[in-house]
N, C-alpha and C. Protein backbone atom coordinates (compact mmCIF):
# COMPACT_ATOMS: atom_id res chain seq x y z
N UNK A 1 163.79 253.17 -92.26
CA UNK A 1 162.63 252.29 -92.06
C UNK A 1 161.77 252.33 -93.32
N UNK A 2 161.08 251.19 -93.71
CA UNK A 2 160.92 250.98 -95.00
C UNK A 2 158.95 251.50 -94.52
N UNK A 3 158.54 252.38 -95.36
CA UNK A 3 157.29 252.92 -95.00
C UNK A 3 155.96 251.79 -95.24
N UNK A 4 156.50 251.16 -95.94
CA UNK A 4 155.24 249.97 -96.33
C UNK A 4 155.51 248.77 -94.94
N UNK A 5 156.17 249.25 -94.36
CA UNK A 5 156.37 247.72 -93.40
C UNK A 5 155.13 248.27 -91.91
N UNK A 6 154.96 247.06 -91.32
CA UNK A 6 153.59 248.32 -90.26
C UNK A 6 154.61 247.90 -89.41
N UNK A 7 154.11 249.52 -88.49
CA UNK A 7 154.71 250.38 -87.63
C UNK A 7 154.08 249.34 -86.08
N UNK A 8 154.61 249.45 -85.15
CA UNK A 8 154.17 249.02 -83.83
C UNK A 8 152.98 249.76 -83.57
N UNK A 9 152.69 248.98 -82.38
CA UNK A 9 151.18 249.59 -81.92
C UNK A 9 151.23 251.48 -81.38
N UNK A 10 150.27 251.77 -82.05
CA UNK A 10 149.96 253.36 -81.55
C UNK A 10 150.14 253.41 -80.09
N UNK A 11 150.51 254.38 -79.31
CA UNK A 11 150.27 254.25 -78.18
C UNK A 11 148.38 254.41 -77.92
N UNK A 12 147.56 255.09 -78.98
CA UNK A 12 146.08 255.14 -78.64
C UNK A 12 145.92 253.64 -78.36
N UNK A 13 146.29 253.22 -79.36
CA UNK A 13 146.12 251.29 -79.24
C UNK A 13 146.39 250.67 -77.93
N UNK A 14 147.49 251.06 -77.75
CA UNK A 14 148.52 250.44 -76.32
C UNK A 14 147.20 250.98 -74.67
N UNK A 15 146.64 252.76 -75.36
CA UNK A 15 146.06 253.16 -74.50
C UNK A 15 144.75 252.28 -73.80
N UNK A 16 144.21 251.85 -75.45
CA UNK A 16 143.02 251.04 -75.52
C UNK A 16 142.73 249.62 -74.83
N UNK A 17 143.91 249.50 -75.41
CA UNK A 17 144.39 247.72 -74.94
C UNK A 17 144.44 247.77 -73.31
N UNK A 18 145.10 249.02 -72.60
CA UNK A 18 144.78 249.25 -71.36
C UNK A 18 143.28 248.99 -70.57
N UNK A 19 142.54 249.91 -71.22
CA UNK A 19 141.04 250.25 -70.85
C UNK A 19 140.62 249.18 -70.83
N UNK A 20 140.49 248.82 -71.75
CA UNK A 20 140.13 246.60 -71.91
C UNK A 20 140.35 246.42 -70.78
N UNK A 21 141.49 246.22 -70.60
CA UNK A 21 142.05 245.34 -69.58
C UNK A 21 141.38 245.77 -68.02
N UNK A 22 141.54 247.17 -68.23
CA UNK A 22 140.93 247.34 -66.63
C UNK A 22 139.45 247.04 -66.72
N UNK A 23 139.01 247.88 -67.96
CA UNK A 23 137.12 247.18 -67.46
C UNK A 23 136.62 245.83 -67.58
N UNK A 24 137.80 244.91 -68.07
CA UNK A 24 137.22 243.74 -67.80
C UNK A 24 138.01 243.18 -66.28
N UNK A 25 138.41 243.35 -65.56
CA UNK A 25 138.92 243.49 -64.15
C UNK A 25 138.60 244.19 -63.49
N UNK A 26 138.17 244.77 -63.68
CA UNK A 26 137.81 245.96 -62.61
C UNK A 26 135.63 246.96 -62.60
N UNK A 27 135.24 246.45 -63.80
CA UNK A 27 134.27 246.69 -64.12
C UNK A 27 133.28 246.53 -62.70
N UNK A 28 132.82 245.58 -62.83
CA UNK A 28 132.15 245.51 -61.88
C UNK A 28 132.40 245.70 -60.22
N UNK A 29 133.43 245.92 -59.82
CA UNK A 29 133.49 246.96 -58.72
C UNK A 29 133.25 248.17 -58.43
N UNK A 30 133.62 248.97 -60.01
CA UNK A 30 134.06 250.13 -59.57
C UNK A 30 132.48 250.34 -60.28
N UNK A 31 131.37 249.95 -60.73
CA UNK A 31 130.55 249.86 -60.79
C UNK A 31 129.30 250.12 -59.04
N UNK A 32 129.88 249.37 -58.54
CA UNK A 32 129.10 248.62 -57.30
C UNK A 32 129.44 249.96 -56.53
N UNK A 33 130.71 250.49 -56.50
CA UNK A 33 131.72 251.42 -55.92
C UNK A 33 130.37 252.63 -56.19
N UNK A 34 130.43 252.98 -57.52
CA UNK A 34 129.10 253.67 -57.86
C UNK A 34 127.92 253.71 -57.35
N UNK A 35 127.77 253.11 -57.30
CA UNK A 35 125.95 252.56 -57.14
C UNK A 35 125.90 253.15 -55.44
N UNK A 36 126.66 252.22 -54.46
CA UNK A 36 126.95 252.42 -53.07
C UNK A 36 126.61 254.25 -53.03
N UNK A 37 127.27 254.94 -53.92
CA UNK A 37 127.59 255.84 -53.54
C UNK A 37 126.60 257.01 -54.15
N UNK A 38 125.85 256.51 -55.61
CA UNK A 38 125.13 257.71 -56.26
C UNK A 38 123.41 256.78 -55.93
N UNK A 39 123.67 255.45 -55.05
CA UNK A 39 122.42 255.30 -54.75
C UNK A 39 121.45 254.59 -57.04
N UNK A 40 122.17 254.57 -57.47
CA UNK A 40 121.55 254.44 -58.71
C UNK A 40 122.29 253.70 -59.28
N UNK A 41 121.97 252.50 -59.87
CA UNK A 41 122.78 251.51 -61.15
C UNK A 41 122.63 252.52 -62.37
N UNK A 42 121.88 253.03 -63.21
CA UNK A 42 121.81 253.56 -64.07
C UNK A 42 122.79 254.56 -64.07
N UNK A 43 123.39 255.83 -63.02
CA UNK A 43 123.83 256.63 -63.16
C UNK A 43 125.39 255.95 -63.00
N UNK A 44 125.68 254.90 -62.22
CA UNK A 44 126.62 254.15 -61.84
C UNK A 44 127.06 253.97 -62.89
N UNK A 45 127.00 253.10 -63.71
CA UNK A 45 126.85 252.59 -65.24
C UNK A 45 127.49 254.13 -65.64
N UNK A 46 126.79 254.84 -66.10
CA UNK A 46 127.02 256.67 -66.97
C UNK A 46 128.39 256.74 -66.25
N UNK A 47 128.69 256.78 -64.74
CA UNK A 47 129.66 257.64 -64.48
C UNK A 47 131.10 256.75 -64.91
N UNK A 48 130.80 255.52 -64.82
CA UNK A 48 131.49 254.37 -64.82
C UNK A 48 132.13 254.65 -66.56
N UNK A 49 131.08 254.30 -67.12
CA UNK A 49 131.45 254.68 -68.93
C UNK A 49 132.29 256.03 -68.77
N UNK A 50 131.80 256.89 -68.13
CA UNK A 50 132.17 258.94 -68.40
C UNK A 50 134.26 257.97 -67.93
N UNK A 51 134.53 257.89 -67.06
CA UNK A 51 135.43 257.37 -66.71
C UNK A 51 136.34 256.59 -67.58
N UNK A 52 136.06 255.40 -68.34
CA UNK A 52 137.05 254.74 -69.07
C UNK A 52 136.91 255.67 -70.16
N UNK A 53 136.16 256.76 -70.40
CA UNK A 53 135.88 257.57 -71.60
C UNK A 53 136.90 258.34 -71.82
N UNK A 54 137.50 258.99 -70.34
CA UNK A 54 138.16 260.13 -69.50
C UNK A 54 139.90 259.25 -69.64
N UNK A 55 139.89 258.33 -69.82
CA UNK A 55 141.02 257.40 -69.79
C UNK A 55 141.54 257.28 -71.35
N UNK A 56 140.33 257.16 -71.96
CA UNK A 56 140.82 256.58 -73.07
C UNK A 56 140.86 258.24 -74.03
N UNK A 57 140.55 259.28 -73.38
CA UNK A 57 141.28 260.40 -73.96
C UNK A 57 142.08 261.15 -73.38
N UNK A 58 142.99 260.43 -72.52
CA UNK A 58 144.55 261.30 -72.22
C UNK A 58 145.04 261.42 -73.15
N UNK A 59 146.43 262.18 -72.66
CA UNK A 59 146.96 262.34 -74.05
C UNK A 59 148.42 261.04 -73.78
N UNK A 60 149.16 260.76 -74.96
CA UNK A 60 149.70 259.51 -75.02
C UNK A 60 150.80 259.85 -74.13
N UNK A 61 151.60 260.77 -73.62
CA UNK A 61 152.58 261.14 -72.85
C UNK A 61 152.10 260.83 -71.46
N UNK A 62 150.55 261.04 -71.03
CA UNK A 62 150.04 260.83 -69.40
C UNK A 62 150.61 259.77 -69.22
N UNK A 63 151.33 259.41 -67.62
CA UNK A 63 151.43 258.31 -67.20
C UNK A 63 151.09 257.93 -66.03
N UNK A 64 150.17 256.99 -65.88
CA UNK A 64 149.35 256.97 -64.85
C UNK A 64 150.50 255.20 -63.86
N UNK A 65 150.61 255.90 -62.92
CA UNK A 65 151.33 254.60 -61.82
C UNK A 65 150.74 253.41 -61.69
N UNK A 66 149.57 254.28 -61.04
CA UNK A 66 148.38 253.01 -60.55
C UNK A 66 147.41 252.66 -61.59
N UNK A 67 147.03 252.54 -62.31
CA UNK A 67 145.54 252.42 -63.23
C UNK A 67 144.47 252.14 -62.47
N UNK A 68 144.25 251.31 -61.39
CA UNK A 68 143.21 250.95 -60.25
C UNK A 68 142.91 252.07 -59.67
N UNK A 69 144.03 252.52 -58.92
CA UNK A 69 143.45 253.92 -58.31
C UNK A 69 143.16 255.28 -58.71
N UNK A 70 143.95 255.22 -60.29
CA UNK A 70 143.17 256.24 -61.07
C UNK A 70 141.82 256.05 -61.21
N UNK A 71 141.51 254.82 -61.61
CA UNK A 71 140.07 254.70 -62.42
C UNK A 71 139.29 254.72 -61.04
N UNK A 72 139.67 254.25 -59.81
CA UNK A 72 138.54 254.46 -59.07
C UNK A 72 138.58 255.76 -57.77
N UNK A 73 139.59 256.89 -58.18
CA UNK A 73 139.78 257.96 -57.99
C UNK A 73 138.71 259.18 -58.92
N UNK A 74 138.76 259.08 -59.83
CA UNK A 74 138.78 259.39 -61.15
C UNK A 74 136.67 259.02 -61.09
N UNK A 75 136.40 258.16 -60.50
CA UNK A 75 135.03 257.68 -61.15
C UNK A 75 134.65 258.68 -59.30
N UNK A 76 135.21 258.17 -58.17
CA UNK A 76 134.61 259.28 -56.58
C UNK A 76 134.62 260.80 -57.23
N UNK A 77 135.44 261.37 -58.14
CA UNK A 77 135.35 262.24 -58.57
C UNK A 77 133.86 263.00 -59.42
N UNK A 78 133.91 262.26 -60.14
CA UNK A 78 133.19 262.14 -61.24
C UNK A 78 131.60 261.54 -60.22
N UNK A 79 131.40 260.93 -59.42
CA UNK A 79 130.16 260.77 -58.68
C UNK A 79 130.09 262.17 -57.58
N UNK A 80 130.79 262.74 -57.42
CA UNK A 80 131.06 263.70 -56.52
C UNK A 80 130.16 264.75 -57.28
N UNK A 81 130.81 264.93 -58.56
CA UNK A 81 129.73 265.66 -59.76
C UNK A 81 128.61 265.77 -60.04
N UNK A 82 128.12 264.46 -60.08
CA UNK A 82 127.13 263.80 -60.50
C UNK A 82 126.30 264.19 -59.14
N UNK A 83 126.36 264.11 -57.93
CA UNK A 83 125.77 264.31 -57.01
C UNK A 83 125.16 265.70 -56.54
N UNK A 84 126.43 266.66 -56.99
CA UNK A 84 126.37 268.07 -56.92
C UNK A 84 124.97 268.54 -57.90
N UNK A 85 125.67 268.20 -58.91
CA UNK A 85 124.57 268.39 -60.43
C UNK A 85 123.13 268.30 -60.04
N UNK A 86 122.71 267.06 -58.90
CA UNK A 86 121.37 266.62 -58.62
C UNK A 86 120.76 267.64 -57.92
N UNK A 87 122.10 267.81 -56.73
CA UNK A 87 121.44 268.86 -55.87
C UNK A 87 120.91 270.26 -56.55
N UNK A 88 121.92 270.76 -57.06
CA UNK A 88 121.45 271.88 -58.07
C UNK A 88 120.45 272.05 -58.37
N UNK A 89 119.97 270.67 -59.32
CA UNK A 89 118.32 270.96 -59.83
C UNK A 89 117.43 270.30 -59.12
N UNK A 90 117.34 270.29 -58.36
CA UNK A 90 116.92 269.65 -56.77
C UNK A 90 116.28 271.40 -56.22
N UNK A 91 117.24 271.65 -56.11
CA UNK A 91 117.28 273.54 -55.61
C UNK A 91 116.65 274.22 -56.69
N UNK A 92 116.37 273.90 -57.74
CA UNK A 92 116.76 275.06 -58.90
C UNK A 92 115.01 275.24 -58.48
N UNK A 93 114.31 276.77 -58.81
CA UNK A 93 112.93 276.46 -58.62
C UNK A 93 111.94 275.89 -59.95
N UNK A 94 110.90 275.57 -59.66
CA UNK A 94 110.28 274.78 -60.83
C UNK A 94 109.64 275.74 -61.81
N UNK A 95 109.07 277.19 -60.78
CA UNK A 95 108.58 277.97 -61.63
C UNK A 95 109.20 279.50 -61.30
N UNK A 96 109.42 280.04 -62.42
CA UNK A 96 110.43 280.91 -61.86
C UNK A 96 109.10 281.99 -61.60
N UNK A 97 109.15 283.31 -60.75
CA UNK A 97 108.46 284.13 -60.40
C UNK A 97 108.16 285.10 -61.29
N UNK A 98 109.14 285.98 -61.79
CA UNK A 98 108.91 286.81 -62.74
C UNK A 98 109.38 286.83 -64.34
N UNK A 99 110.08 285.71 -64.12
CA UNK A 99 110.80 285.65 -65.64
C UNK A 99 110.37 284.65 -66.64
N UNK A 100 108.79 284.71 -66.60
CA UNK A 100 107.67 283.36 -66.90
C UNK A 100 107.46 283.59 -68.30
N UNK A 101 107.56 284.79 -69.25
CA UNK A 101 107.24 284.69 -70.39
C UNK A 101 107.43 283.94 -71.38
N UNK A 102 108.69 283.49 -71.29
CA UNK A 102 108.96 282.18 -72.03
C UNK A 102 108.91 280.97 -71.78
N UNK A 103 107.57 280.53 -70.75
CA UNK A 103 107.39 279.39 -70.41
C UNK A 103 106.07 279.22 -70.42
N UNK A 104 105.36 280.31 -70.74
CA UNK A 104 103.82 280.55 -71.06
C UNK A 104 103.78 279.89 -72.19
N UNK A 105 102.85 278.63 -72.11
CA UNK A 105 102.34 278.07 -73.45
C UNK A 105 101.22 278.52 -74.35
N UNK A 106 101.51 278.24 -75.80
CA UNK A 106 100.65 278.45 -76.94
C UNK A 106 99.67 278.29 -75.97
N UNK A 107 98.31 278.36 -76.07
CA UNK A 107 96.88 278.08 -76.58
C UNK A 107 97.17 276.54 -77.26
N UNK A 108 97.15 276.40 -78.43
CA UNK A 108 97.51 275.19 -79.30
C UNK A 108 98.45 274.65 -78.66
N UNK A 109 99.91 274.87 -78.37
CA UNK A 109 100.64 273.39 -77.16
C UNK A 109 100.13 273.19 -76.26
N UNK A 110 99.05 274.01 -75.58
CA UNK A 110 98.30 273.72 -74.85
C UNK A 110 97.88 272.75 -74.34
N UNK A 111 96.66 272.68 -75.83
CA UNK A 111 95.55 272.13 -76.26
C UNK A 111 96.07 270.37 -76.47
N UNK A 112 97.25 270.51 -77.02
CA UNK A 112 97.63 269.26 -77.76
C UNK A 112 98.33 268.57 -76.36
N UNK A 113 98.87 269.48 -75.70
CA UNK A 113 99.71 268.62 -74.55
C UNK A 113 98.84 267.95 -73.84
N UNK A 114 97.66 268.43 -73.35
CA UNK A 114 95.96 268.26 -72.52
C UNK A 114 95.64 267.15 -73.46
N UNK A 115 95.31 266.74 -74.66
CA UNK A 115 95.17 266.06 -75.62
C UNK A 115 96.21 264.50 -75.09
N UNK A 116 97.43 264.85 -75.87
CA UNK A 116 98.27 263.95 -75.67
C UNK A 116 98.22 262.95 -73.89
N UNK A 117 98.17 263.99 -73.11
CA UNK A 117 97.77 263.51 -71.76
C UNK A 117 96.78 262.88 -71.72
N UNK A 118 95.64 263.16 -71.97
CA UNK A 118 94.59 262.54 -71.99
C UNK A 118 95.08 260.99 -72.86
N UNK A 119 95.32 260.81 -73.86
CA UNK A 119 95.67 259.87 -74.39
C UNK A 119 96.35 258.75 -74.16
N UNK A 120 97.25 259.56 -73.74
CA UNK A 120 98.59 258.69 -72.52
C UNK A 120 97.46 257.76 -71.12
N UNK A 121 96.46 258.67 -70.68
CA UNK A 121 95.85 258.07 -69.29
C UNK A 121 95.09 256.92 -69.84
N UNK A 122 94.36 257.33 -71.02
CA UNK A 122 93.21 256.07 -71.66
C UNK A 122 94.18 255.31 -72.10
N UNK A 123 95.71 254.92 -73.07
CA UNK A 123 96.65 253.79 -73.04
C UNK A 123 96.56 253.20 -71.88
N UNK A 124 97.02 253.73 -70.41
CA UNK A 124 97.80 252.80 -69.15
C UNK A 124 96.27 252.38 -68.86
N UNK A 125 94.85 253.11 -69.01
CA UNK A 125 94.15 252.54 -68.14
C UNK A 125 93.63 251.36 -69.11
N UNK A 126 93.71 250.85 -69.89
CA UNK A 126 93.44 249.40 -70.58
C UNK A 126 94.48 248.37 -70.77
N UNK A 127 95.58 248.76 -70.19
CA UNK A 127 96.70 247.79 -69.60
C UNK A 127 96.42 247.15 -68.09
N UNK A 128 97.00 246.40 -67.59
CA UNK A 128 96.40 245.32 -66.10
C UNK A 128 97.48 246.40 -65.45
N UNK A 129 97.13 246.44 -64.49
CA UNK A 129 97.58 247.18 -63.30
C UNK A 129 99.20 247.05 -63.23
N UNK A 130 99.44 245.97 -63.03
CA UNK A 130 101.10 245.78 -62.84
C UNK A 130 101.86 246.80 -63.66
N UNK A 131 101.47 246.35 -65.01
CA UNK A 131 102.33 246.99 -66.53
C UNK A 131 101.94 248.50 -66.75
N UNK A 132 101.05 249.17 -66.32
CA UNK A 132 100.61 250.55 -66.15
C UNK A 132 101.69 250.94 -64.62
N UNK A 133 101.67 250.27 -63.50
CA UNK A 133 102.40 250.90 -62.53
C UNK A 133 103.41 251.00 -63.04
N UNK A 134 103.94 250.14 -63.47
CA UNK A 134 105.60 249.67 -63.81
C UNK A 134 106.05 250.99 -64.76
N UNK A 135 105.03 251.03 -65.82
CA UNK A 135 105.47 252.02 -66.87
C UNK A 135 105.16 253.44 -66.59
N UNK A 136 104.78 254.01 -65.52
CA UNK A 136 104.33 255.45 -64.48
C UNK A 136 105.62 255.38 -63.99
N UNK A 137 106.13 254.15 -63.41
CA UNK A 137 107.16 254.69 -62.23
C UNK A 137 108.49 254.68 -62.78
N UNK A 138 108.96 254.16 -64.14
CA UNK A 138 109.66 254.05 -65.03
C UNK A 138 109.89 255.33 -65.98
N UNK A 139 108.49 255.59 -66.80
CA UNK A 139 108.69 256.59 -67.38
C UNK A 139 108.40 258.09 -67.15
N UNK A 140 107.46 258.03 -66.05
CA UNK A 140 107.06 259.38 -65.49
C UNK A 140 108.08 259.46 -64.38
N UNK A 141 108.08 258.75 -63.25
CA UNK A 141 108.68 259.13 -62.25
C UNK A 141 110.49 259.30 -62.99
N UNK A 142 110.67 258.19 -63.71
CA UNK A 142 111.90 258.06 -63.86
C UNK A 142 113.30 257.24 -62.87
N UNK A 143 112.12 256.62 -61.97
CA UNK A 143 113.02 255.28 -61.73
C UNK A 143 113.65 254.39 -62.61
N UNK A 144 114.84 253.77 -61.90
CA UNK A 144 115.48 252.24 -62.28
C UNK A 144 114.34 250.99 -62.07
N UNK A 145 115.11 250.34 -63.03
CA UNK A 145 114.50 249.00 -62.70
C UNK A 145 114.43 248.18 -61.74
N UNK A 146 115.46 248.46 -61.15
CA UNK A 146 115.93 247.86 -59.82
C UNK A 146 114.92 248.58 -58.54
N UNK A 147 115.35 249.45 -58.59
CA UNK A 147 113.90 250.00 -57.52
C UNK A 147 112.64 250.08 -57.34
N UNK A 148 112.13 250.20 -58.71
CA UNK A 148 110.77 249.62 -58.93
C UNK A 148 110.59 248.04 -58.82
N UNK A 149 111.59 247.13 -59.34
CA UNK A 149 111.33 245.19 -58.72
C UNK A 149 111.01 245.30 -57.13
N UNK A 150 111.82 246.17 -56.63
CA UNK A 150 111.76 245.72 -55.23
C UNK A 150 110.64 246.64 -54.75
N UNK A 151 110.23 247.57 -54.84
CA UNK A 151 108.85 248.40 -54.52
C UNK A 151 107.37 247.32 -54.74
N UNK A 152 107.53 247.03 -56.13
CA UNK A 152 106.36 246.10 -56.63
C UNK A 152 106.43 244.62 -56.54
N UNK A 153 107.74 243.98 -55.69
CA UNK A 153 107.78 242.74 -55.55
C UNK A 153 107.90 241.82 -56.18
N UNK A 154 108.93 242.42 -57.65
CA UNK A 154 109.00 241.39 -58.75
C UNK A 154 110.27 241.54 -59.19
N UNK A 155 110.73 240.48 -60.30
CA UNK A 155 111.99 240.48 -60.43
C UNK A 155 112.31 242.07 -61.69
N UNK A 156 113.59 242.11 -61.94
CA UNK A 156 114.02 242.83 -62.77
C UNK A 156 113.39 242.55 -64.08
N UNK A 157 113.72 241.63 -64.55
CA UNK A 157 113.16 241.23 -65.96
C UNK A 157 111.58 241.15 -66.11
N UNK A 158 110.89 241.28 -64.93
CA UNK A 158 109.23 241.40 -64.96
C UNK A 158 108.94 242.75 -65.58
N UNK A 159 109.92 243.34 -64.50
CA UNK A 159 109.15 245.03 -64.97
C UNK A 159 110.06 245.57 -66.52
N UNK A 160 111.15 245.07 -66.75
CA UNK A 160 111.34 245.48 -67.91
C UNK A 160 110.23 244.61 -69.18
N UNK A 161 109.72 243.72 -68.43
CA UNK A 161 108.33 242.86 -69.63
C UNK A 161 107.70 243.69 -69.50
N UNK A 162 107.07 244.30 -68.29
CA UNK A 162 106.18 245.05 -68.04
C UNK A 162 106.21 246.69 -68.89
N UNK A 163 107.05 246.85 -68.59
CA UNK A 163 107.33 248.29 -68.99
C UNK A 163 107.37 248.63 -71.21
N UNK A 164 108.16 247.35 -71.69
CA UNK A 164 107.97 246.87 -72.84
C UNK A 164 106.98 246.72 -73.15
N UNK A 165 105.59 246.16 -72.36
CA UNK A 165 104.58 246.08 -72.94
C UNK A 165 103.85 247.34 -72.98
N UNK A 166 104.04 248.31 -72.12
CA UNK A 166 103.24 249.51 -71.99
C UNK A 166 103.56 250.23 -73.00
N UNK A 167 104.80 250.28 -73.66
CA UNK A 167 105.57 251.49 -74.19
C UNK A 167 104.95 250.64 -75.92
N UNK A 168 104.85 249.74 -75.94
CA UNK A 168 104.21 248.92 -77.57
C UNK A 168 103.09 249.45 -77.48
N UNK A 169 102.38 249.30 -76.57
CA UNK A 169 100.40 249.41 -76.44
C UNK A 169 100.73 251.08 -76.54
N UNK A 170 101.51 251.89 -76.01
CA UNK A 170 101.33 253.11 -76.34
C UNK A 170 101.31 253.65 -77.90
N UNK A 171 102.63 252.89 -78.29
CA UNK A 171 103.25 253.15 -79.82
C UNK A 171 101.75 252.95 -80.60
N UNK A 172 101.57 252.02 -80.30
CA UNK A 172 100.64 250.92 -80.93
C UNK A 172 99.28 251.79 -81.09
N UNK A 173 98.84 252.70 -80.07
CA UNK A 173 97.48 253.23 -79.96
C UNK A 173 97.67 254.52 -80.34
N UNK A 174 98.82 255.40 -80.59
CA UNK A 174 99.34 256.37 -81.27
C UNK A 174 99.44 256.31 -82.93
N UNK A 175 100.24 255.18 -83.18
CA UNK A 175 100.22 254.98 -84.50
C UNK A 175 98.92 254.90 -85.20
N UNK A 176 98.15 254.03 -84.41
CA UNK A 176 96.76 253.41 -84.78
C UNK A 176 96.16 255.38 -85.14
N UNK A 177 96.19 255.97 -84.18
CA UNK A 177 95.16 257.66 -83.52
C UNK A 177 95.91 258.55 -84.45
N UNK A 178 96.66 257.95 -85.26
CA UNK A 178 97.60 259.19 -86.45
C UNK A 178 98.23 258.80 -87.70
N UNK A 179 97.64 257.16 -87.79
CA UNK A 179 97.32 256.76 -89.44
C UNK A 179 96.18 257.38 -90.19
N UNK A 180 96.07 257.24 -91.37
CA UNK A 180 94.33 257.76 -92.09
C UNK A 180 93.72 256.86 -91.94
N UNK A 181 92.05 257.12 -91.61
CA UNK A 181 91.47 255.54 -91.69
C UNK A 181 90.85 255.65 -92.73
């Protein structure tokens, strides 16, 4: 075989060309499949990616029968995880009893965290109500978007306006509070 001539497809290639194929067929089920089950689009999405991730690094000898029921074997698995993981730190305690020394803050991180807080409350409170809730229940609580539209009665793309605008007016009043004047 003449070395300058190209070689057929890698099997990584062949592997790849696979993955394609299923997440554009199969994406949005095994998506939904998610969600149903971890209660979250966002984490749905993660476990969903962790999955064609998990596919696309077998090794080239694996041979999988089904590809459908791997990938959506493979992702109940992988939410099974994901669920466990929650509970864990769900359980885990917030403050431990005796083993606190290394969670005792400076004086000075203190000072600055009390600071920074304070700062953070005077940003949301000169924003209109909507775009301050939106960006509390987003970035503090750490909701989806999806759960907060339907809590506050607006569409998806409101509260991501909403939430965009809070997170600028923050940048915005930070940058402004730590330029020289």
């Amino acid at each position: 075989m003449d070395p300058t001539e190209p070689a057929g497809p890698s099997a990584s290639d062949t592997r790849a060309t696979q993955v394609v194929a299923l997440f554009r067929e199969h994406n949005a089920a095994l998506v939904a499949f998610l969600r149903a089950r971890l209660n979250s689009l966002a984490d749905a999405q993660e476990v969903a990616q962790e999955v064609y991730l998990k596919l696309l690094t077998l090794g080239p000898d694996t041979a999988i029968d089904s590809p459908r029921a791997f990938l959506f074997r493979a992702a109940a698995n992988l939410a099974v995880d994901k669920l466990r993981m929650r509970n864990v730190r769900a359980a885990a305690p917030v403050d431990p009893e005796h083993d606190d020394w290394h969670v005792t803050p400076i004086p000075e991180q203190h000072a600055s965290a009390v600071e920074q807080w304070r700062d953070l409350r005077e940003a949301l409170d000169e924003l209109p109500a909507k775009t301050s809730r939106a960006f509390v229940m987003h970035v503090i609580d750490g909701r989806d978007f999806a759960s907060i539209a339907r809590d506050m009665n607006l569409s998806e793309r409101m509260v991501r306006y909403h939430v965009g605008n809070a997170l600028a007016h923050c940048r915005e009043r930070r940058d402004r509070a730590e330029s020289p004047r």
